[in-house]
C-alpha atoms as a PDB file:
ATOM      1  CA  UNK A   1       3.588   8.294   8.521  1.00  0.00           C
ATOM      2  CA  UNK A   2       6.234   6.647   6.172  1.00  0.00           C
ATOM      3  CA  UNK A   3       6.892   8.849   2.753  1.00  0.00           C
ATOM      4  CA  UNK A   4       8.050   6.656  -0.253  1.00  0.00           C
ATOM      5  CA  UNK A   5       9.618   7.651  -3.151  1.00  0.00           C
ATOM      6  CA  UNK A   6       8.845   4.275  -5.571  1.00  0.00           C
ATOM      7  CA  UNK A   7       7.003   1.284  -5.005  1.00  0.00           C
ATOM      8  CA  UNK A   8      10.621  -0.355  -4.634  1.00  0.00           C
ATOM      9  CA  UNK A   9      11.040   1.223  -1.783  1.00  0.00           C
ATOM     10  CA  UNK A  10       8.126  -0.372  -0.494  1.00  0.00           C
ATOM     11  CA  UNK A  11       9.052  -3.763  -1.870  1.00  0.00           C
ATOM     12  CA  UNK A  12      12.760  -3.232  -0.548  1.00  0.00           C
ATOM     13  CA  UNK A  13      11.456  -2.509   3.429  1.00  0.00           C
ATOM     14  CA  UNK A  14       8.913  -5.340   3.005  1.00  0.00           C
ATOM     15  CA  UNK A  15      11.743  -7.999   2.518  1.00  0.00           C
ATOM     16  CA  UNK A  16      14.485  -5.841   5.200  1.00  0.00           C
ATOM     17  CA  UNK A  17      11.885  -6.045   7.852  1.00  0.00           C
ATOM     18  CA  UNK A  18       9.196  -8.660   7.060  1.00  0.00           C
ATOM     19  CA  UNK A  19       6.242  -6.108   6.843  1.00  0.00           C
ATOM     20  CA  UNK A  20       2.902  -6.967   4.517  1.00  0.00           C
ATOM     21  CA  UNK A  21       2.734  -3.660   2.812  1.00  0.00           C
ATOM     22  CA  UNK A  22       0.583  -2.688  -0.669  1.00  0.00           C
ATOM     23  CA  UNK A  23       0.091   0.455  -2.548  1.00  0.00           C
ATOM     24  CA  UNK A  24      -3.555   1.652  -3.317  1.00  0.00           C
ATOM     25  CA  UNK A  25      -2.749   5.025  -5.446  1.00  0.00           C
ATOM     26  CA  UNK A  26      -0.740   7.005  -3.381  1.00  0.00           C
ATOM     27  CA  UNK A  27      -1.557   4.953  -0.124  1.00  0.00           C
ATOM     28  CA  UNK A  28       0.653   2.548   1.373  1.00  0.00           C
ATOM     29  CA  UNK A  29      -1.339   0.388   3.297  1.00  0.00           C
ATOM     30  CA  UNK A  30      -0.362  -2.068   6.002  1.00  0.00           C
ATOM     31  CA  UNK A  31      -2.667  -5.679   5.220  1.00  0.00           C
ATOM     32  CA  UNK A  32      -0.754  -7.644   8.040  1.00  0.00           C
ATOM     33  CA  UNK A  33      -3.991  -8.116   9.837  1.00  0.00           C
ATOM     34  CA  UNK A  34      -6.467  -8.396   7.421  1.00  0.00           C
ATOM     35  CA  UNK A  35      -4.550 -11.235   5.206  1.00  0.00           C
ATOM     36  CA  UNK A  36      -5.915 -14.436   7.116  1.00  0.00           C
ATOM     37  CA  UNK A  37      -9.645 -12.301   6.974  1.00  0.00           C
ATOM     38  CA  UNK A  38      -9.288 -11.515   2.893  1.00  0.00           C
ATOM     39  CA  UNK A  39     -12.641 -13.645   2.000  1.00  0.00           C
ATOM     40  CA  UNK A  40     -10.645 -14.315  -1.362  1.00  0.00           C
ATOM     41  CA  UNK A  41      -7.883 -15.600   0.617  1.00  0.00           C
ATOM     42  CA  UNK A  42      -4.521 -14.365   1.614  1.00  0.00           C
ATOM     43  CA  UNK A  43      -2.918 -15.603  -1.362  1.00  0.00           C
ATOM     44  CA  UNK A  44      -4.526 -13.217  -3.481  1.00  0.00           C
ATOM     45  CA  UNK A  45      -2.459  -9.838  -1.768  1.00  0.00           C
ATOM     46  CA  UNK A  46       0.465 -12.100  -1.027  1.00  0.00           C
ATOM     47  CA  UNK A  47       1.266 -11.944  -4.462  1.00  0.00           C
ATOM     48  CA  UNK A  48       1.143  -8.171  -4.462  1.00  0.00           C
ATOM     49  CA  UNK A  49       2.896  -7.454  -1.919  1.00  0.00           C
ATOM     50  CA  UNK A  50       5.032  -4.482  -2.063  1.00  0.00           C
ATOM     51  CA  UNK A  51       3.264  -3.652  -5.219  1.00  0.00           C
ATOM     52  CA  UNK A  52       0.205  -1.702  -6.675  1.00  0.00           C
ATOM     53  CA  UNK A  53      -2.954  -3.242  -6.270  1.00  0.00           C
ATOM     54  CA  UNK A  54      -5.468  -0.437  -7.678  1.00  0.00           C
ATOM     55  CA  UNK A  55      -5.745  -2.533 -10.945  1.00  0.00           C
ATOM     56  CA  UNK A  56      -6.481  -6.022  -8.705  1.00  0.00           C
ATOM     57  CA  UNK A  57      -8.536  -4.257  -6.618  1.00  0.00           C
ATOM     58  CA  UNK A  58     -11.039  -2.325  -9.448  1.00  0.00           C
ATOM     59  CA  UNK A  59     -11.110  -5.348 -11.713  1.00  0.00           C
ATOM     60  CA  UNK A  60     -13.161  -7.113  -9.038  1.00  0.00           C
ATOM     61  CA  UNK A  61     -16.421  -5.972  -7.958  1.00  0.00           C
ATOM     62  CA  UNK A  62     -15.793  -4.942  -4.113  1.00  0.00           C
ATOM     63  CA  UNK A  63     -18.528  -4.072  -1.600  1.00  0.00           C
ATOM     64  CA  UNK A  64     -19.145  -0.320  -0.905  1.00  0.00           C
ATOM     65  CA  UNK A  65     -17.620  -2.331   3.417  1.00  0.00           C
ATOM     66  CA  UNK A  66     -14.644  -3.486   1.101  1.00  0.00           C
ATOM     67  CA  UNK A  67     -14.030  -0.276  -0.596  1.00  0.00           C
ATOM     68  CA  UNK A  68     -14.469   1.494   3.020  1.00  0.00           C
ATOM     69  CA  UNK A  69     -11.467  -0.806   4.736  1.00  0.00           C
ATOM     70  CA  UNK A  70      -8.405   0.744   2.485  1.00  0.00           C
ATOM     71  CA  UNK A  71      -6.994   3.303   4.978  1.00  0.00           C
ATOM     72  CA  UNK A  72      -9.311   2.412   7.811  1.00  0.00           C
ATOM     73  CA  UNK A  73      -8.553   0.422  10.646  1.00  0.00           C
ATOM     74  CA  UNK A  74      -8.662  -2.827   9.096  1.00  0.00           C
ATOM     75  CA  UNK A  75      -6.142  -1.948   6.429  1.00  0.00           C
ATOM     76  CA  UNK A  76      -4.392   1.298   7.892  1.00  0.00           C
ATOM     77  CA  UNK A  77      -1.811   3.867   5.905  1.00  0.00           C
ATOM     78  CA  UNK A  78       0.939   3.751   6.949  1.00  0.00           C
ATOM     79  CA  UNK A  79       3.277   6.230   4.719  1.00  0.00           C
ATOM     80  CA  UNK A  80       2.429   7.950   1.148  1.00  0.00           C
ATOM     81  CA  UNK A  81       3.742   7.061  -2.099  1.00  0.00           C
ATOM     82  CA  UNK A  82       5.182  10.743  -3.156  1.00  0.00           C
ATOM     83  CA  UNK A  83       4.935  12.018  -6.536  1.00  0.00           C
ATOM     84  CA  UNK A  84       8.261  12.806  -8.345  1.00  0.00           C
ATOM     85  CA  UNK A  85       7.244  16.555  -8.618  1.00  0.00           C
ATOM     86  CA  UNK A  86       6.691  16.807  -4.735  1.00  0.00           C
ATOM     87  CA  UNK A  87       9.804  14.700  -4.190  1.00  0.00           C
ATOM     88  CA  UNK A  88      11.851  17.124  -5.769  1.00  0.00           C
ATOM     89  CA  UNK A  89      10.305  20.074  -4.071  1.00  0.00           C
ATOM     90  CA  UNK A  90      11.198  18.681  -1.011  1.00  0.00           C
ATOM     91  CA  UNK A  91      14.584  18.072  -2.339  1.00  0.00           C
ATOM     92  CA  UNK A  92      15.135  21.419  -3.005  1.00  0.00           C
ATOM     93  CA  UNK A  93      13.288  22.894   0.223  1.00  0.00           C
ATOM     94  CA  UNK A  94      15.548  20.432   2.399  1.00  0.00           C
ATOM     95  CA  UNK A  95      18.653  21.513   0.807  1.00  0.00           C
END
């Protein structure tokens, strides 16, 4: 599992090696497989790619299946968007 420090990061390693990553709180979540099954189409997380998409995802009403998919199988994690607090303890533990 992948640890990020920002959601640049994530947007940065999307672009260096073409991966379809979002952020769902502190989830980073691969959605290359489920874009061409997104019954909103895959235009819709295309454009938030590399970004947050708790606020896109909550302002539409999503089935209880839906809700189920983020970190499943369908739409795995893949790495952990670290809060700064915890990135500095393992700073400081590392060092």
């Amino acid at each position: 599992m992948l640890n990020f420090s920002s959601a640049q990061e994530v947007a940065d390693l999307n672009k260096k090696e073409d991966r379809k990553l979002v952020i769902y709180g502190d989830k980073v979540l691969d959605v290359a497989d489920f874009l061409g099954k997104h019954p909103g189409g895959r235009k819709i997380i295309e454009k938030l790619l590399g970004e947050s998409i708790v606020k896109a995802f909550d302002d539409v009403e999503h089935s209880d299946v839906a809700k189920q998919l983020i970190g499943g199988a369908k739409v795995p994690q893949v790495g952990c968007l670290l809060a700064k607090d915890l990135q500095d303890k393992l700073v400081i533990e590392i060092d």
